[in-house]
Protein backbone atom coordinates (compact mmCIF):
# COMPACT_ATOMS: atom_id res chain seq x y z
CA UNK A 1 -43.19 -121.37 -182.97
CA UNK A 2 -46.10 -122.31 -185.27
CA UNK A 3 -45.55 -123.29 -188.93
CA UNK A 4 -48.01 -122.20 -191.44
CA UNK A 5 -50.22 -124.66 -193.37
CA UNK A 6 -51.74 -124.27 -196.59
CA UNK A 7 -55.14 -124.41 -195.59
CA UNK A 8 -54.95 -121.80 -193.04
CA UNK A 9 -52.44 -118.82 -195.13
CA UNK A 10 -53.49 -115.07 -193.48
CA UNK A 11 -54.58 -112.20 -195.31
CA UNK A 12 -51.95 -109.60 -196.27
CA UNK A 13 -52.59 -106.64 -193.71
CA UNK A 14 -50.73 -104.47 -195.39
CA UNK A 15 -48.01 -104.60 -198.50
CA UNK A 16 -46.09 -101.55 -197.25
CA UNK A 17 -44.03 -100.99 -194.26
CA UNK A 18 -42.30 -97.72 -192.81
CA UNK A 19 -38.87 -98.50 -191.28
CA UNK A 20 -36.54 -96.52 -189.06
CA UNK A 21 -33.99 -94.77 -191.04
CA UNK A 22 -31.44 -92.21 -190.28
CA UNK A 23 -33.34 -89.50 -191.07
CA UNK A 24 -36.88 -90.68 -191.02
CA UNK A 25 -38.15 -93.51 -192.41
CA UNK A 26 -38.00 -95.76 -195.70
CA UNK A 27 -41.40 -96.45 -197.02
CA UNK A 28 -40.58 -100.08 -197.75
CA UNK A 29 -43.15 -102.88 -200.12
CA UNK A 30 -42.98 -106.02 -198.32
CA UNK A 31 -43.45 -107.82 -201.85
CA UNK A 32 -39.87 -106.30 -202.53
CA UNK A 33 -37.52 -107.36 -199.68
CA UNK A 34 -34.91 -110.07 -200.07
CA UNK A 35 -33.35 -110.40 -196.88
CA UNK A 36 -32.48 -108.63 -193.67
CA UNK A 37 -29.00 -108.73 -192.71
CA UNK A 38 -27.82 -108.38 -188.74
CA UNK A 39 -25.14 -105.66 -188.77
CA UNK A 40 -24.67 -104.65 -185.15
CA UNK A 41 -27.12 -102.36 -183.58
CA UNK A 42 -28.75 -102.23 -186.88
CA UNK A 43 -29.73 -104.39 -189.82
CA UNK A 44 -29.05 -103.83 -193.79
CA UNK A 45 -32.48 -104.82 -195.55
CA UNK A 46 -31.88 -106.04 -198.87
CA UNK A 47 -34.19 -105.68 -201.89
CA UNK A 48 -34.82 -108.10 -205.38
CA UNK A 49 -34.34 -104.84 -207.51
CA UNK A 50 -30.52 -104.97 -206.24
CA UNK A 51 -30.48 -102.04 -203.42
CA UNK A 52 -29.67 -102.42 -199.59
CA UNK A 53 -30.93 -99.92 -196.93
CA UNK A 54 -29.66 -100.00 -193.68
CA UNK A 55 -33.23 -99.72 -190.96
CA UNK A 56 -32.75 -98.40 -187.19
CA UNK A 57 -34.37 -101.98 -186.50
CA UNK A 58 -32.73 -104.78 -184.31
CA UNK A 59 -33.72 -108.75 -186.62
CA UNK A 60 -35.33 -109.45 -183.37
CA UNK A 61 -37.81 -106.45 -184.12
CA UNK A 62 -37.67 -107.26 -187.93
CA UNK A 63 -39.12 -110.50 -186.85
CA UNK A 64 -42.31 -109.79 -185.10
CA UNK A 65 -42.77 -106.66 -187.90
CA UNK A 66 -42.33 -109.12 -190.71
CA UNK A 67 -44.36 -112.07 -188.56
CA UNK A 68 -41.51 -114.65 -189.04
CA UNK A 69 -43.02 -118.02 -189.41
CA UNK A 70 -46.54 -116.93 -190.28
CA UNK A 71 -47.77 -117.20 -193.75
CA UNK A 72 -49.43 -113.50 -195.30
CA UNK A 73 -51.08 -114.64 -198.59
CA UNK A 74 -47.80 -116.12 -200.78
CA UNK A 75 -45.84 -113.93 -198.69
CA UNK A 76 -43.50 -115.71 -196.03
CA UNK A 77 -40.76 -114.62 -194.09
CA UNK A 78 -38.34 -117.02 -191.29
CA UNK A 79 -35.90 -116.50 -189.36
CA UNK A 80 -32.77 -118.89 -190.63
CA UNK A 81 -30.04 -117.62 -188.58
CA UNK A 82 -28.62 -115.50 -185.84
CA UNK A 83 -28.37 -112.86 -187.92
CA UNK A 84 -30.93 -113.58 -191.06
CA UNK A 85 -33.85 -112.92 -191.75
CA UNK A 86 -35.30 -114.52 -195.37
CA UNK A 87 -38.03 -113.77 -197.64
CA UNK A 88 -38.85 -117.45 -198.22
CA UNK A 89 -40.94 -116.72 -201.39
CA UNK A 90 -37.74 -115.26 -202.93
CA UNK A 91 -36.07 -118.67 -202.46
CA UNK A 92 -35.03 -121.17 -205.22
CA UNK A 93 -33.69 -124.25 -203.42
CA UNK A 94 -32.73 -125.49 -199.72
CA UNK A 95 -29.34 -126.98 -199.98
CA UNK A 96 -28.45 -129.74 -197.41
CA UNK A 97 -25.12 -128.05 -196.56
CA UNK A 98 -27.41 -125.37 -194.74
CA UNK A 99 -27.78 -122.61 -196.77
CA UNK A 100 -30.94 -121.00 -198.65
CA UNK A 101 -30.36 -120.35 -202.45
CA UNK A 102 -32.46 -117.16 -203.28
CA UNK A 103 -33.39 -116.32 -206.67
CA UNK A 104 -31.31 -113.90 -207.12
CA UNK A 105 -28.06 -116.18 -206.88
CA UNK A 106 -27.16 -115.31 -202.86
CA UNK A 107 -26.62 -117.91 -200.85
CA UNK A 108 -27.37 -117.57 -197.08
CA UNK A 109 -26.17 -119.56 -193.96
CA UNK A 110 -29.30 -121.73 -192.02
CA UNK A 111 -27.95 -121.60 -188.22
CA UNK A 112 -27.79 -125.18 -186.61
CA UNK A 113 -30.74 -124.26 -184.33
CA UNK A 114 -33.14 -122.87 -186.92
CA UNK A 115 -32.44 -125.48 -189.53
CA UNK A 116 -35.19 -128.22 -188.31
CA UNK A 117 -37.51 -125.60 -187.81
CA UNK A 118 -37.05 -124.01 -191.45
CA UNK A 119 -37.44 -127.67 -192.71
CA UNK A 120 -40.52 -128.28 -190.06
CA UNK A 121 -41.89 -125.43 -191.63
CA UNK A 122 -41.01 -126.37 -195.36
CA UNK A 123 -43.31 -129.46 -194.68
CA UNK A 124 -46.20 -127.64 -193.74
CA UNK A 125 -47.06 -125.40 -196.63
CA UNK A 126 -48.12 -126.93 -199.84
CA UNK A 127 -46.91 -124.60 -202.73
CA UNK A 128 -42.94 -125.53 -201.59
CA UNK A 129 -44.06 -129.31 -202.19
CA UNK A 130 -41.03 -129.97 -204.63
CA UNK A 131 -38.75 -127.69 -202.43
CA UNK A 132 -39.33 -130.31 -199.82
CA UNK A 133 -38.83 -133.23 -201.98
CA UNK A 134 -35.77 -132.32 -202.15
CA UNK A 135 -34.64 -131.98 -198.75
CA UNK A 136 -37.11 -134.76 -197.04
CA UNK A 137 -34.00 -137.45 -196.71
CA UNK A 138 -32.17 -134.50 -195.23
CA UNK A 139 -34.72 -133.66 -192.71
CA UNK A 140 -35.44 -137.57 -191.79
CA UNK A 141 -31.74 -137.93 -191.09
CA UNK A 142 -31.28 -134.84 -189.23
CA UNK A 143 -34.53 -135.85 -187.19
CA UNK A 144 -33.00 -139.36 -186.30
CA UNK A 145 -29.62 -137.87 -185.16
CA UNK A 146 -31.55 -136.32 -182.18
């Protein structure tokens, strides 16, 4: 997987998606989603204005929709566990118990095998410079236990 930089961050393509919904689709702005939730053969897609739709979409295919890991703009979404998805531009702090503070208040779980990469990544993009600061001793540590 490549991490982003801040010299290199991608043009939006587009700010609206159309998901898979029960009976059609949701017409969905990218600017608005939280976080996509795994929840069996489909995933719950949560929004900052509160609301939670459920999408006929496995995280795996919410992944490569969303292009986890690349950078859109100020827009950037990564995979932290088996079954989370995160907008990373909603976030307000990395803890180093493993979890992703949003700005809403919600704390998520970062899985064991996606939590050097989400740190990897962290690094590479400037505007998260004092996110980083504050996880650098984490990441150093968890890089020498290997």
């Amino acid at each position: 997987m490549e991490c982003p930089t801040a010299a290199s961050p991608l043009p939006i393509p587009r700010l609206v998606l159309l998901l898979k919904a029960a009976r059609g689709y949701h017409v969905v702005d990218v600017r608005s989603i939280l976080y996509a939730e795994a929840d069996e053969r489909f995933c719950s897609m949560h929004f900052t204005d509160g609301t939670k739709k459920p999408v006929f979409h496995t995280l795996n295919e919410l992944e490569a929709i969303l292009r986890c890991g690349e950078r859109m703009g100020e827009l950037l979404f990564l995979r932290v566990h088996k079954s989370h998805l995160v907008a990373f531009h909603h976030t307000s702090a990395i803890g180093v118990d493993r979890r992703v503070l949003l700005q809403t208040g919600t704390y998520l779980p970062i899985g064991r095998q996606y939590w050097a990469h989400l740190l990897k990544c962290c690094m590479s993009i400037g505007p998260y410079e004092t996110v980083v600061q504050g996880i650098q001793a984490s990441f150093n540590q968890e890089l020498g236990s290997k």
